[in-house]
N, C-alpha and C. Protein backbone atom coordinates (compact mmCIF):
# COMPACT_ATOMS: atom_id res chain seq x y z
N UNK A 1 121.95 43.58 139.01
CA UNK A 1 121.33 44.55 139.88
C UNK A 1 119.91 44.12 140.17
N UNK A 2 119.60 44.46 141.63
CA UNK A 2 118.18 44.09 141.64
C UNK A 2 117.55 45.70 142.20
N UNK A 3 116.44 45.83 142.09
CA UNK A 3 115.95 46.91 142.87
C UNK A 3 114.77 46.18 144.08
N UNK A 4 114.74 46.94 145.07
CA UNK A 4 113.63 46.23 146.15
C UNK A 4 112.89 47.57 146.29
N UNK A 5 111.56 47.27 146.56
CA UNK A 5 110.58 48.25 146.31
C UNK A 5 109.97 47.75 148.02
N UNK A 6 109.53 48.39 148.77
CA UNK A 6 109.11 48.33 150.36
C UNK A 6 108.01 49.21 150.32
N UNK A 7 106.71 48.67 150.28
CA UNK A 7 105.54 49.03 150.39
C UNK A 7 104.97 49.02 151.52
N UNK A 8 105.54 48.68 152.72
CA UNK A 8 105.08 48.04 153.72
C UNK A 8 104.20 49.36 154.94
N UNK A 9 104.32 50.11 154.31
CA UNK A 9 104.11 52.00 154.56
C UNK A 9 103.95 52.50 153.22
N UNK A 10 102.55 52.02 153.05
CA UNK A 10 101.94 52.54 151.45
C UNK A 10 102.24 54.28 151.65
N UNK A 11 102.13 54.99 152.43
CA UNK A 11 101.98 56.43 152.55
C UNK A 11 103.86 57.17 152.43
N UNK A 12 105.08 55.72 152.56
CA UNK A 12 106.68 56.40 152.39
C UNK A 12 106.98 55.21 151.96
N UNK A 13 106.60 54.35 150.69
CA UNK A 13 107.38 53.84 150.09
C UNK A 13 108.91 53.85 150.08
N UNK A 14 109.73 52.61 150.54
CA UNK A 14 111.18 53.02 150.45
C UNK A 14 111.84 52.13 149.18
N UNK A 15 112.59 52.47 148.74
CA UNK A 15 113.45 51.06 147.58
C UNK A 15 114.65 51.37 147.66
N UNK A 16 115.32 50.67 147.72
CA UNK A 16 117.13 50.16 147.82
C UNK A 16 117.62 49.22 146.36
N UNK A 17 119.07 49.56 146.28
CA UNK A 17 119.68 48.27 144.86
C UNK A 17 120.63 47.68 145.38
N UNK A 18 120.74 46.68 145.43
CA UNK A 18 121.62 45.64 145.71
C UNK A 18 122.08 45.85 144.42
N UNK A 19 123.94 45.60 144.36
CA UNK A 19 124.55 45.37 142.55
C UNK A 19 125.78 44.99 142.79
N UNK A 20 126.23 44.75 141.73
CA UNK A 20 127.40 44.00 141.46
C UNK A 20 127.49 44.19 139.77
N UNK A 21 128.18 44.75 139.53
CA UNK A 21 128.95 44.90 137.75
C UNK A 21 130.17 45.90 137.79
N UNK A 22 130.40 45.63 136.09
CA UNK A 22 131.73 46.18 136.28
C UNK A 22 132.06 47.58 136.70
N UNK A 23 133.26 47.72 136.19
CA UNK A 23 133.58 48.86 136.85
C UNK A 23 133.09 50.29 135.81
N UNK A 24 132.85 49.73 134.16
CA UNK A 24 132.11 50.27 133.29
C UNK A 24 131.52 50.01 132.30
N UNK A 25 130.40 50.49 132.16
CA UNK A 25 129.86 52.10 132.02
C UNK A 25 129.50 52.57 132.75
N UNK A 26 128.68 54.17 133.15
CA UNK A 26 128.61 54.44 134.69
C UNK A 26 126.57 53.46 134.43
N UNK A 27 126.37 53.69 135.66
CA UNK A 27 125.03 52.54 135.80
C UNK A 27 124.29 54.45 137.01
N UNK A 28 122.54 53.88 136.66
CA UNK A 28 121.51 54.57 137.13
C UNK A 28 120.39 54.15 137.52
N UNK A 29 120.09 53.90 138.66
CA UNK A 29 118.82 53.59 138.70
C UNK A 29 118.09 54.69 139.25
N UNK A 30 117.07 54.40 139.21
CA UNK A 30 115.48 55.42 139.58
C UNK A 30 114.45 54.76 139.47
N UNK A 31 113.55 55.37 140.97
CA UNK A 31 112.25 55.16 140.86
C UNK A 31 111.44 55.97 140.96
N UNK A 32 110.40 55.89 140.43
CA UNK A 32 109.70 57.22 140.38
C UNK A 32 110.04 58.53 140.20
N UNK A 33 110.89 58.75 139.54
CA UNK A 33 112.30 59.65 139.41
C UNK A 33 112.91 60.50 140.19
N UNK A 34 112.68 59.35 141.28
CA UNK A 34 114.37 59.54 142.63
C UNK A 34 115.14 58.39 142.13
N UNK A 35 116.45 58.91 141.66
CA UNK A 35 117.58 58.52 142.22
C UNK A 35 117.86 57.89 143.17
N UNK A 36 117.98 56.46 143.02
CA UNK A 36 118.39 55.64 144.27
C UNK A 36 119.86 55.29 143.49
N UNK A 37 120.29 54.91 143.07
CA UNK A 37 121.81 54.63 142.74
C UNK A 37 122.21 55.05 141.56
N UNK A 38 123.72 55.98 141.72
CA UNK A 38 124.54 56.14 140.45
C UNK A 38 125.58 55.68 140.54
N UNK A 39 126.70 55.26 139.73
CA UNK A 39 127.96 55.06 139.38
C UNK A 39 128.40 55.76 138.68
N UNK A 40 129.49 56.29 138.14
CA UNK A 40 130.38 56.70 137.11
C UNK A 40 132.24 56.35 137.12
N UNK A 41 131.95 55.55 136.23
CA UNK A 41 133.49 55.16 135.90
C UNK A 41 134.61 56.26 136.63
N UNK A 42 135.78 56.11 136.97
CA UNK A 42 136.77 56.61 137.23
C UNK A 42 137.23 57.33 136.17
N UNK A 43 137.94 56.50 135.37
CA UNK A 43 138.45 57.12 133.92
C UNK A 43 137.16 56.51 133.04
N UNK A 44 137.88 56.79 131.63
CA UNK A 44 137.51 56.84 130.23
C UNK A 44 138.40 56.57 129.44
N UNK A 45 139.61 55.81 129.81
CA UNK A 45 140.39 55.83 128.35
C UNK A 45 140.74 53.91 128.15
N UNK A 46 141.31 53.73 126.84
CA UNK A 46 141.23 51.99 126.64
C UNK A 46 141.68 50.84 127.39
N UNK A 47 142.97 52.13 128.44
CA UNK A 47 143.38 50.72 129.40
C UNK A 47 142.23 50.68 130.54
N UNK A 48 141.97 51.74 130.63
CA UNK A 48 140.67 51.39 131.95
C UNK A 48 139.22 50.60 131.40
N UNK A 49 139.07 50.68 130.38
CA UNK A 49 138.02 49.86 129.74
C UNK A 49 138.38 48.76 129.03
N UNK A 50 140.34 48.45 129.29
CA UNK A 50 140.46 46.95 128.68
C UNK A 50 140.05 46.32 130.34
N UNK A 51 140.96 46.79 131.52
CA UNK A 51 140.75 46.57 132.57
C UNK A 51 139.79 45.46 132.88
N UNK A 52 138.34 46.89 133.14
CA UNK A 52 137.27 46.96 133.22
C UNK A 52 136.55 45.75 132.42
N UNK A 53 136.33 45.69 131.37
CA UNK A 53 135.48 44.64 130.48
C UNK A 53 136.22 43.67 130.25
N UNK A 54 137.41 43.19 130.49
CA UNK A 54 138.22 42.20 129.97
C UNK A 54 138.74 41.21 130.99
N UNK A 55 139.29 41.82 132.22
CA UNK A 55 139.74 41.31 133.13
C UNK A 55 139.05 41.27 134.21
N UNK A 56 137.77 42.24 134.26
CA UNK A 56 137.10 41.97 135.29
C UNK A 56 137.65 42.79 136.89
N UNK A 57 138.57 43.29 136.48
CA UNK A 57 139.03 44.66 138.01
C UNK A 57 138.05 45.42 138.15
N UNK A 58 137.98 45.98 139.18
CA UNK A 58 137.45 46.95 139.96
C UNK A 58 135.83 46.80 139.94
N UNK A 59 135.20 45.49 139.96
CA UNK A 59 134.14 45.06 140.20
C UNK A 59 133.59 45.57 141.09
N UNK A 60 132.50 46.43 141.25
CA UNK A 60 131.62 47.08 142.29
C UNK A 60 130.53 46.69 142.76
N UNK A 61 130.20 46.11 143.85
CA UNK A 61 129.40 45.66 144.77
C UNK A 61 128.85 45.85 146.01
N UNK A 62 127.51 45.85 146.22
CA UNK A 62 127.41 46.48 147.34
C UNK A 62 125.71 46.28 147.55
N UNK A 63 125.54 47.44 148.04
CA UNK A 63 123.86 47.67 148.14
C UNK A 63 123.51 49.00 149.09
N UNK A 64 121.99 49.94 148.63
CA UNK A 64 122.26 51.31 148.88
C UNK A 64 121.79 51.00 150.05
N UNK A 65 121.13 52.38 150.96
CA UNK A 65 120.51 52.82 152.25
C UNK A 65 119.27 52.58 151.50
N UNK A 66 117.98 52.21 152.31
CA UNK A 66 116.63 52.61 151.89
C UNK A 66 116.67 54.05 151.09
N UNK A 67 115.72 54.40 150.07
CA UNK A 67 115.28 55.87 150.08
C UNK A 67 114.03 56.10 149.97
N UNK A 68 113.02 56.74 150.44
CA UNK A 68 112.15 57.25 150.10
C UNK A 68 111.52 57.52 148.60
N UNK A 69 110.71 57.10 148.56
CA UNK A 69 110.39 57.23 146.92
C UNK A 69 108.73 57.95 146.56
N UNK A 70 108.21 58.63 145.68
CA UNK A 70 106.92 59.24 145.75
C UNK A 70 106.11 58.13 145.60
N UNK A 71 105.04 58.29 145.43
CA UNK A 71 103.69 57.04 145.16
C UNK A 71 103.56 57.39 144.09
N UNK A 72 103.28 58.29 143.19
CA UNK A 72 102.72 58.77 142.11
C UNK A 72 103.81 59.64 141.82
C-alpha cells in the first residue's frame, strides 16, 4: 500500500491509496483521522483464511478517489 498526500492546495489537502494485498485481514488507512480506505474480509472462517494467506485468491487491488483531508 502506498498513501499519496497532494499538497498542491495547502488550504484542501487531498490523499488517495493505491493497494494491493490479500484478501485478509480487513486493512485501514487514515489521515489526519479521515478515513481514506477500509477493507473487511468477506468471511472469517479457516477455509477463507487458508484461501486467503495460502493460495493467494481474492487479491484486492486498486486505488481510492482523492479525499479531502484536514491540515491540522
Amino acid at each position: 500500500m502506498s498513501a499519496v498526500l497532494d499538497t498542491t492546495n495547502s488550504q484542501a489537502p487531498t490523499a488517495f491509496v493505491n493497494y494491493s494485498h490479500t484478501c485478509y485481514p480487513a486493512h485501514q488507512v487514515k489521515v489526519n483521522g479521515i478515513v481514506i480506505y477500509s477493507y473487511q474480509p468477506l468471511r472469517n472462517d479457516p477455509d477463507y483464511l487458508f484461501e486467503c494467506l495460502t493460495l493467494h485468491n481474492g487479491t484486492v487491488t486498486g486505488h481510492t478517489s482523492p479525499v479531502t483531508v484536514p491540515t491540522h
